[in-house]
N, C-alpha and C. Protein backbone atom coordinates (compact mmCIF):
# COMPACT_ATOMS: atom_id res chain seq x y z
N UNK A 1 -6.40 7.19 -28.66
CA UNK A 1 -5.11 6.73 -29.17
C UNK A 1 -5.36 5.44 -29.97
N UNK A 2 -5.07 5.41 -31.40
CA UNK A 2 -4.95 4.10 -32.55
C UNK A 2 -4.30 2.91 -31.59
N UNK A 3 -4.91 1.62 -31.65
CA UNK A 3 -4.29 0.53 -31.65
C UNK A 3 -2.31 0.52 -31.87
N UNK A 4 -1.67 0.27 -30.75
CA UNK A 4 -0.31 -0.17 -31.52
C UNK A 4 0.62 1.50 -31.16
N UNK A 5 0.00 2.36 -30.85
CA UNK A 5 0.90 3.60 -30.65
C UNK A 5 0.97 3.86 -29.28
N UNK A 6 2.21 3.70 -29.17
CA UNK A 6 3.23 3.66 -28.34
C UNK A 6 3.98 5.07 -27.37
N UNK A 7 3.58 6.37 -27.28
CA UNK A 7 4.41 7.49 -27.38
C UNK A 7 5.30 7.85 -26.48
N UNK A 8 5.74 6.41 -25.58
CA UNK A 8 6.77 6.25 -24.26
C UNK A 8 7.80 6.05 -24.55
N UNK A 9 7.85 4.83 -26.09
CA UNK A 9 8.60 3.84 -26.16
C UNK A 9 9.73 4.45 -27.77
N UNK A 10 9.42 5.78 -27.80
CA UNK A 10 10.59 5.98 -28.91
C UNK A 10 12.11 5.73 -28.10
N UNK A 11 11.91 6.01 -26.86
CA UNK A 11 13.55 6.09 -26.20
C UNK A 11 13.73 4.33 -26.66
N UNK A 12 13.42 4.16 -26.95
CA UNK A 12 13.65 2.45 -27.15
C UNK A 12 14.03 1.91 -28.66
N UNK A 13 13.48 3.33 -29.53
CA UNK A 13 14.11 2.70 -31.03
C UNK A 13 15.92 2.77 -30.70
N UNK A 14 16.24 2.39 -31.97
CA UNK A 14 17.72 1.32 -31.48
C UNK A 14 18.30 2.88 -32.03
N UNK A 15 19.06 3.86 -31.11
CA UNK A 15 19.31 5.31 -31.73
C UNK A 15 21.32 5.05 -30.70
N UNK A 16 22.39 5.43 -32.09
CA UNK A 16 23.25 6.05 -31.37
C UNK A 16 23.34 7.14 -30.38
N UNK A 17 22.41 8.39 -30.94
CA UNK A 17 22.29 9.41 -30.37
C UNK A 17 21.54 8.91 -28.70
N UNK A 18 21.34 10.10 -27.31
CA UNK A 18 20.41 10.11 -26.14
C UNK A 18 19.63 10.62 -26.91
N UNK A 19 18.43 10.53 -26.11
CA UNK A 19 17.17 11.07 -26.29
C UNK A 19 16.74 11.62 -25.39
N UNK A 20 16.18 13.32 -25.14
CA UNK A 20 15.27 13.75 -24.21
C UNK A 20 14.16 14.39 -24.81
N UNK A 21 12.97 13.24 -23.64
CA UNK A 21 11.55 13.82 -23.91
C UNK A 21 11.27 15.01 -22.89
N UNK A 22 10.18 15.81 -23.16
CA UNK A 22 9.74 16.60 -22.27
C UNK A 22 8.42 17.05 -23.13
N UNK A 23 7.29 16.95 -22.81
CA UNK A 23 6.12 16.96 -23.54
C UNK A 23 6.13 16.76 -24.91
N UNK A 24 6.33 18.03 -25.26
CA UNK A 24 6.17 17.58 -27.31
C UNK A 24 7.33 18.22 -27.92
N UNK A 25 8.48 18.62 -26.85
CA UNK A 25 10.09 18.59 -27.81
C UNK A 25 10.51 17.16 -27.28
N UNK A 26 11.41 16.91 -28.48
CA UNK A 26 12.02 15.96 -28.20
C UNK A 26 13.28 16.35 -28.60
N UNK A 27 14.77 16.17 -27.99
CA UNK A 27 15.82 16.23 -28.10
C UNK A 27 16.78 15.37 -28.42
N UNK A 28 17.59 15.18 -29.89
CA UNK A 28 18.76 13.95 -29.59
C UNK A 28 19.87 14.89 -29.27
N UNK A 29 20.56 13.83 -28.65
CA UNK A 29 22.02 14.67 -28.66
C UNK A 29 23.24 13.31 -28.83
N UNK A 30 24.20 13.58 -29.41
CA UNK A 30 25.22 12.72 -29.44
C UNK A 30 26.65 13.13 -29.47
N UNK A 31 27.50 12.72 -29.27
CA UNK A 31 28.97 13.58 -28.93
C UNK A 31 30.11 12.09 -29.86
N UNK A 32 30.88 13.42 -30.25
CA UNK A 32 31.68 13.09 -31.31
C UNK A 32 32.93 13.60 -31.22
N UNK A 33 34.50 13.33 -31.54
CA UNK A 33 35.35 14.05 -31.75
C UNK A 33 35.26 14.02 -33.58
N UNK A 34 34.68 13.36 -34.52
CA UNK A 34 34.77 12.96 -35.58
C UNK A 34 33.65 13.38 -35.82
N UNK A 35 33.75 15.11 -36.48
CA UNK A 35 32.51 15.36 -37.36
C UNK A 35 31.61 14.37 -38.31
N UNK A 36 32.55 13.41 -39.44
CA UNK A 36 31.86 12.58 -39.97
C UNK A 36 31.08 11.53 -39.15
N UNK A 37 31.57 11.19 -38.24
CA UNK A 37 30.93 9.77 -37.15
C UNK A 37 29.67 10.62 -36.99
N UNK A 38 29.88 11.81 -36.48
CA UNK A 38 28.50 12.85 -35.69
C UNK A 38 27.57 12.69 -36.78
N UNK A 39 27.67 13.44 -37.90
CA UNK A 39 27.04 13.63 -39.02
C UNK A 39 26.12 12.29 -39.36
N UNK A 40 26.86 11.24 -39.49
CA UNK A 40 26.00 9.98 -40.17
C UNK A 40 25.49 9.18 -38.90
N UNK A 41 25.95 9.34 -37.89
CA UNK A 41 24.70 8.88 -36.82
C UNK A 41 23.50 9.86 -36.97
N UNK A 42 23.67 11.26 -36.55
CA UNK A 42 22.75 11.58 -36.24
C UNK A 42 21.77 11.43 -37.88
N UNK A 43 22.00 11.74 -38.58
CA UNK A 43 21.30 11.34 -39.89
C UNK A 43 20.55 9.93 -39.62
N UNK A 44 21.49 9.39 -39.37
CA UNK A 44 20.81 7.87 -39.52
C UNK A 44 19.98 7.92 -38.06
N UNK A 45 19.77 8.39 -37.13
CA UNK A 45 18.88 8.58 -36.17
C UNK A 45 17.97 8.91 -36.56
N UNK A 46 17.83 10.32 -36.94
CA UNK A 46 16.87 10.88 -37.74
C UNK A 46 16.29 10.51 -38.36
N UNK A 47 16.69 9.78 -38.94
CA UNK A 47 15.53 8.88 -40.36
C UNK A 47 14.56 8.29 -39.19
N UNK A 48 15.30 7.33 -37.92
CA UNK A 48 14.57 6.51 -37.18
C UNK A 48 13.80 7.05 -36.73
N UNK A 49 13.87 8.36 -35.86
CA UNK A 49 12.65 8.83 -35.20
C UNK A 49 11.71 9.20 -36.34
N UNK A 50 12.22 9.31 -37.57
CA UNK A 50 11.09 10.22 -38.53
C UNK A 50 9.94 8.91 -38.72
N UNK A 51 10.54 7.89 -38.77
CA UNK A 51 9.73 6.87 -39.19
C UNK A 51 8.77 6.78 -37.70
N UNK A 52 9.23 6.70 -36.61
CA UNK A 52 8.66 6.37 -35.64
C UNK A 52 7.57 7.04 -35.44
N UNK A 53 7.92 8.39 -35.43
CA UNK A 53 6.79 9.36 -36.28
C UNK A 53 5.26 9.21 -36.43
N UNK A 54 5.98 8.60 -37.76
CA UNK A 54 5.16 8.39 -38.58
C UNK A 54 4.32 7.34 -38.63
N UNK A 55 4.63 6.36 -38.19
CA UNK A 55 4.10 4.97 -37.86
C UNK A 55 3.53 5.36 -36.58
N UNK A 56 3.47 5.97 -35.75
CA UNK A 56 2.78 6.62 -34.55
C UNK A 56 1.97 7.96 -34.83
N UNK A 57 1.72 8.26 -35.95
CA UNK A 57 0.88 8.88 -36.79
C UNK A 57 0.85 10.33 -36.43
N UNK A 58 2.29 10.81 -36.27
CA UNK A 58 2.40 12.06 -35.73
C UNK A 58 3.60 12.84 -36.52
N UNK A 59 3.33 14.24 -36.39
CA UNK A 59 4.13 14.84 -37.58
C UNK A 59 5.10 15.65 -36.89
N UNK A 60 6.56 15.35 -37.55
CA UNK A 60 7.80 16.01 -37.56
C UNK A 60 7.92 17.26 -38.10
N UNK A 61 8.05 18.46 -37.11
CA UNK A 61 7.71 19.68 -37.35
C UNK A 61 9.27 20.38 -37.96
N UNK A 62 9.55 20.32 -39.49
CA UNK A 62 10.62 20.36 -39.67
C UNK A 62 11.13 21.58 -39.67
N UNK A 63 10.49 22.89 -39.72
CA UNK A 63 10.65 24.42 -39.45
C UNK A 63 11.47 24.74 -37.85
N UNK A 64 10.70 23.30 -37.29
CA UNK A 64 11.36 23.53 -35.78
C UNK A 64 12.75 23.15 -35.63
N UNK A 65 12.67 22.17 -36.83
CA UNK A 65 14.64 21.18 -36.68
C UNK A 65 15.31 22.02 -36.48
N UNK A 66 16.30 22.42 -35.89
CA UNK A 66 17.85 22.74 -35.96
C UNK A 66 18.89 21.81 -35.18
N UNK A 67 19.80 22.72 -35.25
CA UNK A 67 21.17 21.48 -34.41
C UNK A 67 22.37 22.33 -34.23
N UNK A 68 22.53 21.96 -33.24
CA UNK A 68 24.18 22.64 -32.75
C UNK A 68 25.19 21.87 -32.37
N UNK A 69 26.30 22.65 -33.06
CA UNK A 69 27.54 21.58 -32.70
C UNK A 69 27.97 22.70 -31.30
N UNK A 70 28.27 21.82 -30.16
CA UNK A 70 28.73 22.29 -29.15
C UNK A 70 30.75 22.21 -29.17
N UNK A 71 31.02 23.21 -28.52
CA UNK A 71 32.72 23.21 -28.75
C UNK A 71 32.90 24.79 -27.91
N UNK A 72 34.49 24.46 -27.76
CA UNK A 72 35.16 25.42 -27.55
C UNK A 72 35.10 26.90 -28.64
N UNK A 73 35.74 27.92 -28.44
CA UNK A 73 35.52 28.65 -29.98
C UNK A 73 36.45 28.49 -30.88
N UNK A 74 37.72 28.12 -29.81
CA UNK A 74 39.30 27.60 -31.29
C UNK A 74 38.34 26.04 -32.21
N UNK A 75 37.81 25.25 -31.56
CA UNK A 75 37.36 23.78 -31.94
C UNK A 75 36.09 24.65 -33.21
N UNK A 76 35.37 25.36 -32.38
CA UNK A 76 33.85 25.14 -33.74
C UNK A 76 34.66 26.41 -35.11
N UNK A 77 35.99 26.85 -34.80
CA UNK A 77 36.39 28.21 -36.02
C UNK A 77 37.04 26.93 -37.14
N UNK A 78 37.09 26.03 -36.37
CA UNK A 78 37.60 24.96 -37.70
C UNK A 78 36.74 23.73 -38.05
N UNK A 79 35.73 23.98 -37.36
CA UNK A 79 34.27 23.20 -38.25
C UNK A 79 33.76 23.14 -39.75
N UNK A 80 34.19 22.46 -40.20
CA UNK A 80 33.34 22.55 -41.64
C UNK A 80 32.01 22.21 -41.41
N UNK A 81 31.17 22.50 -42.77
CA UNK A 81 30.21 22.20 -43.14
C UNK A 81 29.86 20.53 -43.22
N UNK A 82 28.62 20.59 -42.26
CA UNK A 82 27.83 19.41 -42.21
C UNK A 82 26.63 19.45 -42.59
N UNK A 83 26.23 18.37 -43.11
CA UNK A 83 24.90 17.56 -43.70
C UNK A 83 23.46 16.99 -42.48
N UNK A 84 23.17 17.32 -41.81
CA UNK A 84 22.06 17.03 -40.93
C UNK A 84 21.18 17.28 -41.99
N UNK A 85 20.23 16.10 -42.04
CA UNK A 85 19.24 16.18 -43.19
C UNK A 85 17.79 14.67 -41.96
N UNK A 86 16.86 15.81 -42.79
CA UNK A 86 15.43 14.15 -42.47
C UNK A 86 14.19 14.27 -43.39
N UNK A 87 13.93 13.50 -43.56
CA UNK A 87 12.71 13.47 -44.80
C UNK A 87 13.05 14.30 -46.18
N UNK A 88 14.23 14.32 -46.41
CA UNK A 88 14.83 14.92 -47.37
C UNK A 88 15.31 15.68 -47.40
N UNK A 89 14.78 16.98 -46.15
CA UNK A 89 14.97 18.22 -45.82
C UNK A 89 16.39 18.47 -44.62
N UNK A 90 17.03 19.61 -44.88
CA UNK A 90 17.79 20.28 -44.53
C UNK A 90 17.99 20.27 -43.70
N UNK A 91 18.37 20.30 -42.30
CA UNK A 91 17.93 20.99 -41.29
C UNK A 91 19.54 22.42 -40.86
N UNK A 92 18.41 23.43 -40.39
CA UNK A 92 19.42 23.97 -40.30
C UNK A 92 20.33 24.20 -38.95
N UNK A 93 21.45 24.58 -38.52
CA UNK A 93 22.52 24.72 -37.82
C UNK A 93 22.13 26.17 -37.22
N UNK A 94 22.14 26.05 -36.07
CA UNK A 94 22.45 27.13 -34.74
C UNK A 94 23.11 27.58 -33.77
N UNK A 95 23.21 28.61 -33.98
CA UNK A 95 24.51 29.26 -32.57
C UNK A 95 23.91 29.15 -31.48
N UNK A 96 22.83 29.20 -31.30
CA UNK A 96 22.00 28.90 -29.87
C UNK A 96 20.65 28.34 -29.81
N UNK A 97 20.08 27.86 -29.01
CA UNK A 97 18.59 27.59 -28.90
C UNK A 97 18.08 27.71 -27.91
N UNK A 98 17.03 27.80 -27.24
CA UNK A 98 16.24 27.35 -26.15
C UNK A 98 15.64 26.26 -25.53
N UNK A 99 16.03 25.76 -24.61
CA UNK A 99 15.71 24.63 -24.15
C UNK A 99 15.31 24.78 -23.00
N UNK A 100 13.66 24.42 -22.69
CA UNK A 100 13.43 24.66 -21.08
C UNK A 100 13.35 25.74 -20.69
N UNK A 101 13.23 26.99 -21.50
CA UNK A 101 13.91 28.38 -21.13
C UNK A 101 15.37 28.72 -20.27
N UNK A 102 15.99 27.96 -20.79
CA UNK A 102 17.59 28.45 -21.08
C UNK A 102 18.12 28.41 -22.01
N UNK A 103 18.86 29.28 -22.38
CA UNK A 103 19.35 29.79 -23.79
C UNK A 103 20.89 28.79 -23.90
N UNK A 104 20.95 27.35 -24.69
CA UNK A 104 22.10 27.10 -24.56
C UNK A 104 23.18 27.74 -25.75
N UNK A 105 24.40 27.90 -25.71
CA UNK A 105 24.98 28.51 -27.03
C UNK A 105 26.00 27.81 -27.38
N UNK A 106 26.00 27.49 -28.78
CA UNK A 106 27.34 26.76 -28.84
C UNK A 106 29.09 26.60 -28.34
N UNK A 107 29.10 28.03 -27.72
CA UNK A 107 30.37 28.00 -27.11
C UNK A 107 30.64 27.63 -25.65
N UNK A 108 29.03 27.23 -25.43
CA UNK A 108 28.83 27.33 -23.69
C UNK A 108 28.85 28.54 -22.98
N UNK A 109 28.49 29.62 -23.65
CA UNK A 109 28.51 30.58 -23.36
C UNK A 109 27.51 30.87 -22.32
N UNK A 110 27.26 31.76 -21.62
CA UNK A 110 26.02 31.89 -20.89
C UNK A 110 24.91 33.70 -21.27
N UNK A 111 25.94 34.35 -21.97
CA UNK A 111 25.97 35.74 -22.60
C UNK A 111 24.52 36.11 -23.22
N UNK A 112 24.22 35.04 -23.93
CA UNK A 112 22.40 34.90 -24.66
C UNK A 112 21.68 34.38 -23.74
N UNK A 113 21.77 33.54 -23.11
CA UNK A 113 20.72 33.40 -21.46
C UNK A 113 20.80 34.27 -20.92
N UNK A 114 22.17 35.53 -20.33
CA UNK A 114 21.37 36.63 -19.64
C UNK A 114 21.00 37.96 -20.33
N UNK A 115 21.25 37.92 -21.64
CA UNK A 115 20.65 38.86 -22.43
C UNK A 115 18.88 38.52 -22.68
N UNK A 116 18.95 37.45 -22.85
CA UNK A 116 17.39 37.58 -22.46
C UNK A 116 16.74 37.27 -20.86
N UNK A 117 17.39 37.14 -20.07
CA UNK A 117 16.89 37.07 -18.58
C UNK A 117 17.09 39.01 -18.84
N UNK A 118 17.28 39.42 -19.15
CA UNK A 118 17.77 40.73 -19.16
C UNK A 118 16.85 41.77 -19.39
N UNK A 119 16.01 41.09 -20.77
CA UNK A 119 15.11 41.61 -21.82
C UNK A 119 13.78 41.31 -21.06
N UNK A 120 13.72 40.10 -20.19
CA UNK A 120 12.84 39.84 -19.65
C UNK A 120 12.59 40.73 -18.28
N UNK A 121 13.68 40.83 -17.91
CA UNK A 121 13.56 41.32 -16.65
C UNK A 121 12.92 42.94 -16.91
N UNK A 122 13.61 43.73 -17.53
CA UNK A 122 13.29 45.08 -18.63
C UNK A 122 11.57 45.20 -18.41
N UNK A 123 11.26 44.52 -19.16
CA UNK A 123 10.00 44.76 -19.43
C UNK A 123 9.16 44.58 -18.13
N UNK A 124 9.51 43.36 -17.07
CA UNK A 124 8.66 42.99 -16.30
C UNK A 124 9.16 44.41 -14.97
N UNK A 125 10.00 44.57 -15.39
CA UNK A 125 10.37 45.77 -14.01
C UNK A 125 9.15 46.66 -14.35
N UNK A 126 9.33 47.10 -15.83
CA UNK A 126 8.56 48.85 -15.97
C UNK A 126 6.92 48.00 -15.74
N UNK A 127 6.54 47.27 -16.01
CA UNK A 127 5.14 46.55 -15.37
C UNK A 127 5.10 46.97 -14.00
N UNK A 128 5.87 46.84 -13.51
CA UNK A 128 5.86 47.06 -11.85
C UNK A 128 5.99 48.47 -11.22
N UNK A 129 6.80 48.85 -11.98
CA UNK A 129 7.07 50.59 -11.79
C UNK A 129 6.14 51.44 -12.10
N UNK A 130 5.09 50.93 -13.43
CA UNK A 130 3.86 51.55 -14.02
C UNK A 130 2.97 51.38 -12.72
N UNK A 131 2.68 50.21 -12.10
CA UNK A 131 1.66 50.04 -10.93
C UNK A 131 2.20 50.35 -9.96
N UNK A 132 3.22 50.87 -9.64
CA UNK A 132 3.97 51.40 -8.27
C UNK A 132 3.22 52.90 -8.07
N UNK A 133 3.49 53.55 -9.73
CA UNK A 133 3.38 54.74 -9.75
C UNK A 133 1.72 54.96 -9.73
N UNK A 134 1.15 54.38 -9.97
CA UNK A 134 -0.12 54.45 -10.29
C UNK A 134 -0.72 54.35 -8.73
N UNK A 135 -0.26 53.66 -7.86
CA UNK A 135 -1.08 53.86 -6.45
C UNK A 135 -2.36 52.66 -6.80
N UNK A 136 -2.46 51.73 -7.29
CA UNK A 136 -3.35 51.38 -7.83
C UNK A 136 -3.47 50.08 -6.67
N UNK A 137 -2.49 49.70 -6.43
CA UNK A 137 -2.14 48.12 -6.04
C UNK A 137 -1.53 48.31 -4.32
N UNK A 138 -2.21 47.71 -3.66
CA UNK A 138 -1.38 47.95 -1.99
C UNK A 138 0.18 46.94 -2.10
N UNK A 139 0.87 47.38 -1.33
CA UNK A 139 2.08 47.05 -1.34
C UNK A 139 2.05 45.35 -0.83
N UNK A 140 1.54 45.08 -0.39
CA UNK A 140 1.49 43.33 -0.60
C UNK A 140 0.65 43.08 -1.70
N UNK A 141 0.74 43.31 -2.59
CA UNK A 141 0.18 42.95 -3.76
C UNK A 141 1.67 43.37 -4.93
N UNK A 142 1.82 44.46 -4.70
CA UNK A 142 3.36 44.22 -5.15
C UNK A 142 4.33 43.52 -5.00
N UNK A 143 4.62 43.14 -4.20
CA UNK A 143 5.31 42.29 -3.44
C UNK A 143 4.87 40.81 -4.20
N UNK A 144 3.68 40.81 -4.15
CA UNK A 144 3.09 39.36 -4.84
C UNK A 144 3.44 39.24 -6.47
N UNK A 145 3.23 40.65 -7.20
CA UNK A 145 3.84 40.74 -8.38
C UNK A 145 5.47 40.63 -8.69
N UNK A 146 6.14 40.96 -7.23
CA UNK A 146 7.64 41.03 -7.78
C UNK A 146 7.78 39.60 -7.62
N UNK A 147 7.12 38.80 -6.24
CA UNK A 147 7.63 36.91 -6.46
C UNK A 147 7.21 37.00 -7.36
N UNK A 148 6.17 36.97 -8.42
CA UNK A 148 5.04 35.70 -9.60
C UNK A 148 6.25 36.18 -10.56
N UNK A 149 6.71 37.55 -10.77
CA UNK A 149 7.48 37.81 -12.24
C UNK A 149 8.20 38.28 -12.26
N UNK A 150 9.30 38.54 -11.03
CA UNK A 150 10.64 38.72 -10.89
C UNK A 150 11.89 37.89 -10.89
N UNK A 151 11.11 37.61 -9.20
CA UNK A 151 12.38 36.54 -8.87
C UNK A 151 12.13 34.96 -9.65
N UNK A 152 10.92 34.22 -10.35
CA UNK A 152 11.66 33.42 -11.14
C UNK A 152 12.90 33.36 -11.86
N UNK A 153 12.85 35.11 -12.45
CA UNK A 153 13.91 34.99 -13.28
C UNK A 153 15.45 34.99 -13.05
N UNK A 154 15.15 35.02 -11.50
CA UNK A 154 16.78 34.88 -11.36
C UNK A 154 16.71 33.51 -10.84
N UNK A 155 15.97 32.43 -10.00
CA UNK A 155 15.86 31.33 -9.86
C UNK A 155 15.63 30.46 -10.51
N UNK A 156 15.46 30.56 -11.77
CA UNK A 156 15.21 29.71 -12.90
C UNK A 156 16.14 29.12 -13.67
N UNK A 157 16.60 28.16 -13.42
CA UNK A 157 18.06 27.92 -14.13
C UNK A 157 19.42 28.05 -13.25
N UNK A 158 19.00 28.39 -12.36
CA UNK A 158 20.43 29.27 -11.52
C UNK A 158 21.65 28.01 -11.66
N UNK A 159 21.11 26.98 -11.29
CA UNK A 159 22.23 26.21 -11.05
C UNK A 159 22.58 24.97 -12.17
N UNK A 160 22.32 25.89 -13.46
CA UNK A 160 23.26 25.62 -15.31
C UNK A 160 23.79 26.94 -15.11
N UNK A 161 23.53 27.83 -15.17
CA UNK A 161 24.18 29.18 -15.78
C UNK A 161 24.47 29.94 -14.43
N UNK A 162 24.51 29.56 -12.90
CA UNK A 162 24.40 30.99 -12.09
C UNK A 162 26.39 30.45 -11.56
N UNK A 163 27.18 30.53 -12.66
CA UNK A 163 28.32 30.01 -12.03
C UNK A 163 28.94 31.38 -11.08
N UNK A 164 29.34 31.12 -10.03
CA UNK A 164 30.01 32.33 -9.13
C UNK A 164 31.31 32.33 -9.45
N UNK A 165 31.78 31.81 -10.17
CA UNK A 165 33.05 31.98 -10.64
C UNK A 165 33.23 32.83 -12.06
N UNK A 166 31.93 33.32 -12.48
CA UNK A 166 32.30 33.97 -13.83
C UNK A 166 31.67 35.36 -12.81
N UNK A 167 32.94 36.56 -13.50
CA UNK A 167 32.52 37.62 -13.02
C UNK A 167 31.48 38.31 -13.49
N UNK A 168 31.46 38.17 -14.88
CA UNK A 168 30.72 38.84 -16.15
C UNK A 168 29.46 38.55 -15.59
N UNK A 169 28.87 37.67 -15.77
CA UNK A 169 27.64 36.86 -14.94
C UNK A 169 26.98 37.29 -14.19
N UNK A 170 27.62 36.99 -13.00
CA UNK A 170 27.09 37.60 -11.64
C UNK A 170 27.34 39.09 -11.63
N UNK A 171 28.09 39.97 -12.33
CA UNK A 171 28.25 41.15 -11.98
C UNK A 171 26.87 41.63 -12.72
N UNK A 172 26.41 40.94 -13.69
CA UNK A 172 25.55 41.60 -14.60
C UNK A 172 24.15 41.20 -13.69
N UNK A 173 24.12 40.21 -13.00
CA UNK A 173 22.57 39.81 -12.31
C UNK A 173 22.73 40.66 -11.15
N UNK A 174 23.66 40.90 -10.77
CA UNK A 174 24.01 41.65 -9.31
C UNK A 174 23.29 43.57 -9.89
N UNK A 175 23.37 43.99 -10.83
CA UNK A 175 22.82 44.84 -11.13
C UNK A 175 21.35 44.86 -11.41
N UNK A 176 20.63 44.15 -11.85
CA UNK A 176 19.51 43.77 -12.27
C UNK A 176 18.32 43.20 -11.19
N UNK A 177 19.54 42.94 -9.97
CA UNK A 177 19.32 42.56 -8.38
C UNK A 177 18.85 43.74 -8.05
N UNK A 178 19.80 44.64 -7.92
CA UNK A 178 19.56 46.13 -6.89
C UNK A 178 18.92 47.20 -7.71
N UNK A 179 18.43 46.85 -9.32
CA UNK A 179 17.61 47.59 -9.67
C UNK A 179 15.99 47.07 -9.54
N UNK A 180 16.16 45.84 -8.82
CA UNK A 180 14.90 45.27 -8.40
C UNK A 180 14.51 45.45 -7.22
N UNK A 181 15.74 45.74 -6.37
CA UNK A 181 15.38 46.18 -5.01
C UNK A 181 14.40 47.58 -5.07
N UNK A 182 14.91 48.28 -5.91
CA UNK A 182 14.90 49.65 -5.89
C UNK A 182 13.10 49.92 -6.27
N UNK A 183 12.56 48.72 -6.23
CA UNK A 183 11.11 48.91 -6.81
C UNK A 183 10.42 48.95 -5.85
């Protein structure tokens, strides 16, 4: 590491926006009722970390930028068009992203987190069903395959997205449950 670089101390440049680190994403987030207020902080943030960056001799992966405005769906159907821009460049706007492996979505939805807990689960079942059928593997060894790549996926996140109050939700993991039993 160069003399003078710092890679603890960006939470410390002078930023309206929070900041979350977690290895090599870094996250701002800032909350606004005033699209324009949102817009020219986070811009003007942006510039800051870009510099920080850069003066810490590390590169802003701008293919990775995006940004979401979080809202209700009556609040984001009357969103105009905003300007999020850094190093000159664009950045573009998203209905959802991944964070941590949870799918957040701009409406707070939870619908794209279990469509892919879903997609995931899919594939990792017929893995299991292929070696079920095959006789290949003694049954505590299955068992070892359904903890390592099953049940993360319903314990992973449970308590952002596992609300018991949405029926949709739980009715949909509750299936995906007893087709896991069934292995």
């Amino acid at each position: 590491m160069p003399l003078g670089i710092c890679s603890s101390d960006l939470p410390n440049c002078p930023l309206a926006s929070d900041i979350i680190l977690y290895a090599d994403d870094t996250v701002l987030y800032y909350s606004s009722k005033d699209l324009s207020d949102l817009q020219r902080h986070l811009n003007v943030d942006l510039k800051t970390v870009s510099e920080w960056f850069s003066r810490n001799l590390l590169t802003l992966n701008l293919p990775k930028c995006n940004y979401v405005i979080f809202g209700s769906p009556h609040k984001l159907k009357h969103i105009q068009e905003t300007s999020i821009q850094v190093q000159g460049a664009v950045i573009n706007t998203t209905e959802s992203f991944q964070y941590l492996g949870v799918t957040l979505h701009q409406s707070m939805s939870w619908a794209d987190h279990i469509d892919s807990v879903c997609k995931k689960f899919n594939q990792r079942i017929g893995l299991i069903r292929r070696v079920r059928n095959l006789h290949v593997l003694a049954f505590q060894a299955r068992v070892t395959l359904y903890n390592t790549l099953i049940l993360p996926l319903f314990d992973y996140g449970d308590l952002v997205c596992g609300d018991k109050n949405n029926l949709t939700i739980m009715s949909e993991l509750q299936v995906l449950q007893n087709n896991a039993a069934k292995v």
